[in-house]
PDB file of N, CA and C in Angstrom:
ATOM      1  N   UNK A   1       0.853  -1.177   0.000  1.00  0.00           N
ATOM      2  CA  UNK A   1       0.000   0.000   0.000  1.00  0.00           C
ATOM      3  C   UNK A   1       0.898   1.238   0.000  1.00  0.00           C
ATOM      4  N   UNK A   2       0.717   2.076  -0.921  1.00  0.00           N
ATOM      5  CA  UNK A   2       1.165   3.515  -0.443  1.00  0.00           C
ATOM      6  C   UNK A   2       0.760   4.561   0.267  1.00  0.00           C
ATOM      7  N   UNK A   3       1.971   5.505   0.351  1.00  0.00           N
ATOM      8  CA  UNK A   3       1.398   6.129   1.455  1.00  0.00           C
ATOM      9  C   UNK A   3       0.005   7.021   0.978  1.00  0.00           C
ATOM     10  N   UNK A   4      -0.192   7.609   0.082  1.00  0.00           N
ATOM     11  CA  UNK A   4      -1.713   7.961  -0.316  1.00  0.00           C
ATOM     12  C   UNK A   4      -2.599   7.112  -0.129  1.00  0.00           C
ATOM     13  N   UNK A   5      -2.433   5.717  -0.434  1.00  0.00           N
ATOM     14  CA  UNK A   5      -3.558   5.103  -0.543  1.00  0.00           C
ATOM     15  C   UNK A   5      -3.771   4.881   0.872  1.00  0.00           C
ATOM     16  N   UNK A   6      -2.729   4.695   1.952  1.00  0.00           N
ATOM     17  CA  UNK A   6      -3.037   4.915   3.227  1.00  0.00           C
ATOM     18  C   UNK A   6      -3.896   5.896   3.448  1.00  0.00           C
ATOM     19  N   UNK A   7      -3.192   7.312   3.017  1.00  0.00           N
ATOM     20  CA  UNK A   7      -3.949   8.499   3.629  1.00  0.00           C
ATOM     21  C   UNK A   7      -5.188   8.148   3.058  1.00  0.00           C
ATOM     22  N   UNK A   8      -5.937   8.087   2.142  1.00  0.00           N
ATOM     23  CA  UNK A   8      -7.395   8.053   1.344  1.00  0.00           C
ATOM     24  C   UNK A   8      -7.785   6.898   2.238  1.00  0.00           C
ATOM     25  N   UNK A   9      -7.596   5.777   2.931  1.00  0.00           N
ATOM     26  CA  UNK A   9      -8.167   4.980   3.693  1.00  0.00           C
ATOM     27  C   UNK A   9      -8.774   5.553   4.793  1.00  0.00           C
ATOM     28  N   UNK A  10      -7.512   6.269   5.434  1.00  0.00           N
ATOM     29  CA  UNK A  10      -7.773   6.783   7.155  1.00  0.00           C
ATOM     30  C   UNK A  10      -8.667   8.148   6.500  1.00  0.00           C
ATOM     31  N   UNK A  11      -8.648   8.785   5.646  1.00  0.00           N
ATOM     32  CA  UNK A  11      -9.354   9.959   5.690  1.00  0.00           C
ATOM     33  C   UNK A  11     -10.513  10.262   4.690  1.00  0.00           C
ATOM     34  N   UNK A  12     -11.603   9.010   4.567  1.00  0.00           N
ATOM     35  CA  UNK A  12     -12.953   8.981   3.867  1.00  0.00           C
ATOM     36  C   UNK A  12     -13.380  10.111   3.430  1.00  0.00           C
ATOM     37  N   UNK A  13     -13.912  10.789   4.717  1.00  0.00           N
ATOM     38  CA  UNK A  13     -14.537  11.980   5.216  1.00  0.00           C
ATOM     39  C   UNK A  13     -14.160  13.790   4.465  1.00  0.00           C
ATOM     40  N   UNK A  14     -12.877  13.199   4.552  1.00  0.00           N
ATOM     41  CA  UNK A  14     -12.127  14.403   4.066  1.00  0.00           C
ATOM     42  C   UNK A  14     -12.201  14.394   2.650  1.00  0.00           C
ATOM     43  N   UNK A  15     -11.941  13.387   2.257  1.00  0.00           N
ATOM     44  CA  UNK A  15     -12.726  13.561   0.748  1.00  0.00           C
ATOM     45  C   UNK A  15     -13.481  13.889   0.455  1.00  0.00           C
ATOM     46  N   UNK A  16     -14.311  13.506   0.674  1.00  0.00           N
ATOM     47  CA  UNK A  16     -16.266  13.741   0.224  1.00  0.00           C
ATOM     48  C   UNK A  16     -16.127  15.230   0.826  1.00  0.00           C
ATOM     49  N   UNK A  17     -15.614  15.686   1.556  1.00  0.00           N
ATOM     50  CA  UNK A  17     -15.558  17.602   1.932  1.00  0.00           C
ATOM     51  C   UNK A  17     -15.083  17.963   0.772  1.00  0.00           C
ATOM     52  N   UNK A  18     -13.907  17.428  -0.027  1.00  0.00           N
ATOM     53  CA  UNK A  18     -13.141  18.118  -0.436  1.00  0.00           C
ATOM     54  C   UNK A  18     -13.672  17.621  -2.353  1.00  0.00           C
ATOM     55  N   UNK A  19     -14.350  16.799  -2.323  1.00  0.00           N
ATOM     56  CA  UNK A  19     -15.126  17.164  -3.895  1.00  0.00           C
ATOM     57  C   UNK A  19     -16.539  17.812  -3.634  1.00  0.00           C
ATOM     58  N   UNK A  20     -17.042  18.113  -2.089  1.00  0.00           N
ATOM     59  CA  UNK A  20     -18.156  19.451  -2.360  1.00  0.00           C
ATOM     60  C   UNK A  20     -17.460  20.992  -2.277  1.00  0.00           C
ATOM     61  N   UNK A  21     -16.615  20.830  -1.846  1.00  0.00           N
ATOM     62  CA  UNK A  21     -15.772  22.246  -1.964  1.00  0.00           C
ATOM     63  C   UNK A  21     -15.140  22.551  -3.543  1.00  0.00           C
ATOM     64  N   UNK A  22     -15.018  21.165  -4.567  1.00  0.00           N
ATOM     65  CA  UNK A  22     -14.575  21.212  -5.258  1.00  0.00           C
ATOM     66  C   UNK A  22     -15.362  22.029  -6.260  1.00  0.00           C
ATOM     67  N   UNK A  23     -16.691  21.719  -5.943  1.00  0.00           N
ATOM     68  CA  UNK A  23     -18.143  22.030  -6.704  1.00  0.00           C
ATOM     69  C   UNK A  23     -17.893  23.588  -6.396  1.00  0.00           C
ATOM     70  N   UNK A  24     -17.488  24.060  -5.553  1.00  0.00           N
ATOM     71  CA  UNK A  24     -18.316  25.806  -4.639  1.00  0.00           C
ATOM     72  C   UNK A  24     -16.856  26.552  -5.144  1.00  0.00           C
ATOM     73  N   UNK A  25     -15.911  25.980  -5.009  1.00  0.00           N
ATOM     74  CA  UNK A  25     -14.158  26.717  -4.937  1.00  0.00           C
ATOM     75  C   UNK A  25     -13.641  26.430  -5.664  1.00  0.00           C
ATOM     76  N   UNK A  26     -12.972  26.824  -6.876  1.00  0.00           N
ATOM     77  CA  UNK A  26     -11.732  26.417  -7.727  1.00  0.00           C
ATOM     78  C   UNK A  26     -10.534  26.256  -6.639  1.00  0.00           C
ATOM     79  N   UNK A  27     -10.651  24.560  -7.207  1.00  0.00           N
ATOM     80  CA  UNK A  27      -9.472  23.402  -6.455  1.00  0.00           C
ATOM     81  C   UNK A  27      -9.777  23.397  -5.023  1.00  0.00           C
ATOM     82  N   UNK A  28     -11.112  23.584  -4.515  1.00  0.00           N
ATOM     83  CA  UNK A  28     -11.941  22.966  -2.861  1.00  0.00           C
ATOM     84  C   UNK A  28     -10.548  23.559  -2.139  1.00  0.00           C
ATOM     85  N   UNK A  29      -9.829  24.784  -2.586  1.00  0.00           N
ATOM     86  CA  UNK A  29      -9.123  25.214  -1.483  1.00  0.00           C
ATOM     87  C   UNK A  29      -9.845  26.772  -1.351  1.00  0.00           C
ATOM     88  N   UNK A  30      -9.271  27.305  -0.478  1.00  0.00           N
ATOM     89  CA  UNK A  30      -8.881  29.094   0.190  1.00  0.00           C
ATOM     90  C   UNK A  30      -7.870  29.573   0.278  1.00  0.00           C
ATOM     91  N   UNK A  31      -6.583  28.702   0.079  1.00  0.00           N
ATOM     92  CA  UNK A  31      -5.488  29.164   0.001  1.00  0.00           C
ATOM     93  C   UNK A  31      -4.819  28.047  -0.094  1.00  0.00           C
ATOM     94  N   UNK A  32      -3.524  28.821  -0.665  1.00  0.00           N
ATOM     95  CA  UNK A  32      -2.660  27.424  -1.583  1.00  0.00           C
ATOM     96  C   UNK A  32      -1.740  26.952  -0.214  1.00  0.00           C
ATOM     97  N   UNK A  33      -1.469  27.328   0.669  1.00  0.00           N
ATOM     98  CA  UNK A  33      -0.991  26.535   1.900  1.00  0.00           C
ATOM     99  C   UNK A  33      -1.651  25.817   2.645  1.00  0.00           C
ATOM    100  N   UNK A  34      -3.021  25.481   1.972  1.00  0.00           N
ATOM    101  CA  UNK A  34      -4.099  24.648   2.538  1.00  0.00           C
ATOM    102  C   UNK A  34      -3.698  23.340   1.671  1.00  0.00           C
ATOM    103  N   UNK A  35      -3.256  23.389   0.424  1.00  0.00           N
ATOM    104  CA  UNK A  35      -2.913  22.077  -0.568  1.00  0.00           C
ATOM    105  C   UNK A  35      -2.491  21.474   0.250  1.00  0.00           C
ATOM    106  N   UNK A  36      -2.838  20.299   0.250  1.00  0.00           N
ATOM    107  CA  UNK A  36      -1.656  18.599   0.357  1.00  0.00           C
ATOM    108  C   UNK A  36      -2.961  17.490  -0.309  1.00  0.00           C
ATOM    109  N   UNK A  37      -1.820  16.792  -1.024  1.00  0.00           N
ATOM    110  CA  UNK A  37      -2.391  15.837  -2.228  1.00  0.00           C
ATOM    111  C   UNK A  37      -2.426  14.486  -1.267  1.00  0.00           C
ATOM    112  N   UNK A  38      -3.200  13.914  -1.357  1.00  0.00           N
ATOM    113  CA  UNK A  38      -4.253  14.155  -2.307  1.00  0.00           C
ATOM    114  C   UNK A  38      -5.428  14.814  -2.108  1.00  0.00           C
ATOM    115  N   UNK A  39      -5.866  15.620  -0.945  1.00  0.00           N
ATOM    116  CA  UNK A  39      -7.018  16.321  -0.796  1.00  0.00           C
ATOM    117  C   UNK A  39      -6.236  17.230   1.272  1.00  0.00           C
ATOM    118  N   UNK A  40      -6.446  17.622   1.778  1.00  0.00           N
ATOM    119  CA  UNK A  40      -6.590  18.007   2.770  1.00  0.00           C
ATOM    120  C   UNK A  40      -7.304  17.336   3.672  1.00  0.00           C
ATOM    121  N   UNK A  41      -7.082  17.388   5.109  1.00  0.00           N
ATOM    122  CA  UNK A  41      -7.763  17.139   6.056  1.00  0.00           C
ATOM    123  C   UNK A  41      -8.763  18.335   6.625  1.00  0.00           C
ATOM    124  N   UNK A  42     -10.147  17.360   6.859  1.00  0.00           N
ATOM    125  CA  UNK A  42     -10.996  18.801   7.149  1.00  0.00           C
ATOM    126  C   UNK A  42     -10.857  18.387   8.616  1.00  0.00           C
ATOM    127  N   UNK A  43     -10.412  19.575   9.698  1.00  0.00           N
ATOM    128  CA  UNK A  43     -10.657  19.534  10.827  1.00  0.00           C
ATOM    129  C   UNK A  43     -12.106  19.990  11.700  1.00  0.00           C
ATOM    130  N   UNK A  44     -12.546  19.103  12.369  1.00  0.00           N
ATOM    131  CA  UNK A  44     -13.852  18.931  12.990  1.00  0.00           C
ATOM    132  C   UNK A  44     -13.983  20.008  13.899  1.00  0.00           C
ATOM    133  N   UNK A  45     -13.032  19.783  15.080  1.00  0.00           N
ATOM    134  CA  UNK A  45     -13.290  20.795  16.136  1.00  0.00           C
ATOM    135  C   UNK A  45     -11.225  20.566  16.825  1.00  0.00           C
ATOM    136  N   UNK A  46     -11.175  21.487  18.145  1.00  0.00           N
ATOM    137  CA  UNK A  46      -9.943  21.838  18.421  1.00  0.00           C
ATOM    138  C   UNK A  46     -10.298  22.392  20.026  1.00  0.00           C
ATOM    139  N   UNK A  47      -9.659  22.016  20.557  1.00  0.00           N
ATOM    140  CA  UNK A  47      -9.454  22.171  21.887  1.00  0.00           C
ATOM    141  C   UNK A  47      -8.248  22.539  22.692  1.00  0.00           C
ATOM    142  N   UNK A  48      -7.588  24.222  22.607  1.00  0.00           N
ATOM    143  CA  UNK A  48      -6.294  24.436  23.055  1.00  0.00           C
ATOM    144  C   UNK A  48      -5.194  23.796  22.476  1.00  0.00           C
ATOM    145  N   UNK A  49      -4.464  22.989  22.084  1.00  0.00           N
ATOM    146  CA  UNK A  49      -3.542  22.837  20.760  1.00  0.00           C
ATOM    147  C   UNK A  49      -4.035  21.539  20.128  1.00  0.00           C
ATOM    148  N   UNK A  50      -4.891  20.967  20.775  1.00  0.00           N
ATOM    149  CA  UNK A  50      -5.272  19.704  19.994  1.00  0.00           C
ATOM    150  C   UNK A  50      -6.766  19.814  19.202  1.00  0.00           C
ATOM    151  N   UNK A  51      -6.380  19.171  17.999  1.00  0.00           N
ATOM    152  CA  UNK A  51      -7.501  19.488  16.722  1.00  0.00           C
ATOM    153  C   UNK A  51      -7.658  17.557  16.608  1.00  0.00           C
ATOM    154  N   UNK A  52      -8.974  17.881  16.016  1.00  0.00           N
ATOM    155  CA  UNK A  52      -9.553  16.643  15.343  1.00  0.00           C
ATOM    156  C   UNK A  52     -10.038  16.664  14.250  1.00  0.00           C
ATOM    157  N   UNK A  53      -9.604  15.680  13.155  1.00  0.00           N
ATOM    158  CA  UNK A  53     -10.217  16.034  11.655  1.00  0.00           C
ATOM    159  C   UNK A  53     -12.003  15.390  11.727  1.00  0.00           C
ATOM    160  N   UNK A  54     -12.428  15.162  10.745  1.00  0.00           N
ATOM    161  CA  UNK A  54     -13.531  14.513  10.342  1.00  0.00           C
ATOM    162  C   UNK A  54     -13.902  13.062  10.656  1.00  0.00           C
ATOM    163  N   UNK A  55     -12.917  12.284  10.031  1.00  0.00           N
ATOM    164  CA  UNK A  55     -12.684  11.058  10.528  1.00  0.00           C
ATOM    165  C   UNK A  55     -11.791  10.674  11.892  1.00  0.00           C
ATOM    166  N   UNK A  56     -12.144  11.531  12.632  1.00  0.00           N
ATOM    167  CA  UNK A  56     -11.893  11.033  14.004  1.00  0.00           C
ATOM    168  C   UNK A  56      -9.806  11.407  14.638  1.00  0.00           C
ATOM    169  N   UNK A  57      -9.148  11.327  13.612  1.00  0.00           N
ATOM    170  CA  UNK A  57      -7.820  11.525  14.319  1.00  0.00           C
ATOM    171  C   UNK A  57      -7.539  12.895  14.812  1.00  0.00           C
ATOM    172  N   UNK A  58      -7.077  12.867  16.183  1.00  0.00           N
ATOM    173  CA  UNK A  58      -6.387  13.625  16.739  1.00  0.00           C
ATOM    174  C   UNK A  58      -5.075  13.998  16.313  1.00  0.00           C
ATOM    175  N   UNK A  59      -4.768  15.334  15.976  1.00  0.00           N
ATOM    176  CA  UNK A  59      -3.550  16.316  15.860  1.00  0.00           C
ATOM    177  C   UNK A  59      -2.692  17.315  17.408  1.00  0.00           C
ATOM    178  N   UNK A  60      -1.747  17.456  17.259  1.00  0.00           N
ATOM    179  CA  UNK A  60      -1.221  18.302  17.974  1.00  0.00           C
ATOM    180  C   UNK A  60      -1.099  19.578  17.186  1.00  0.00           C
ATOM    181  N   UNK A  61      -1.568  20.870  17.256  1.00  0.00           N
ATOM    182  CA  UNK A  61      -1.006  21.998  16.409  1.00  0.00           C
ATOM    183  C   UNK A  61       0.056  23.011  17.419  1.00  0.00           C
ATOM    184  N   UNK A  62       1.033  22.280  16.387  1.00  0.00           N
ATOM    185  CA  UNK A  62       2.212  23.415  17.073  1.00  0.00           C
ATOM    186  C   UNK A  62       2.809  24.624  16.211  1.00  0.00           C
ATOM    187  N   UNK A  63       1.707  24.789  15.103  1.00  0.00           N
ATOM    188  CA  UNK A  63       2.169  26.417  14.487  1.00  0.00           C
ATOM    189  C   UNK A  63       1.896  27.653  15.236  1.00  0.00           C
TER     190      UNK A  63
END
């Protein structure tokens, strides 16, 4: 398996966001530092440095 096809496994959710954004936004972005291929992670909610995408994984944000 590669690593995309990993990411497109763990992140269903984020897809299906990111071909209705595709419909509303040229390239389902807002800004080009939002890109990563194959689609972005849509984050759900965030709690003081920790974020959660759509499909459930927890992030640390340390920007």
């Amino acid at each position: 398996m590669s690593v995309q096809d990993d990411y497109r496994a763990r992140h269903p959710k984020s897809a299906t966001l990111t071909e209705q954004a595709r419909r509303a936004i040229p390239g389902g972005i807002t800004h080009d530092i939002r890109h990563l291929m194959p689609y972005p992670v849509y984050i759900d909610r965030a709690a003081g440095p920790r974020k959660w995408d759509v499909d459930g994984h927890e992030y640390v944000d340390y920007w």
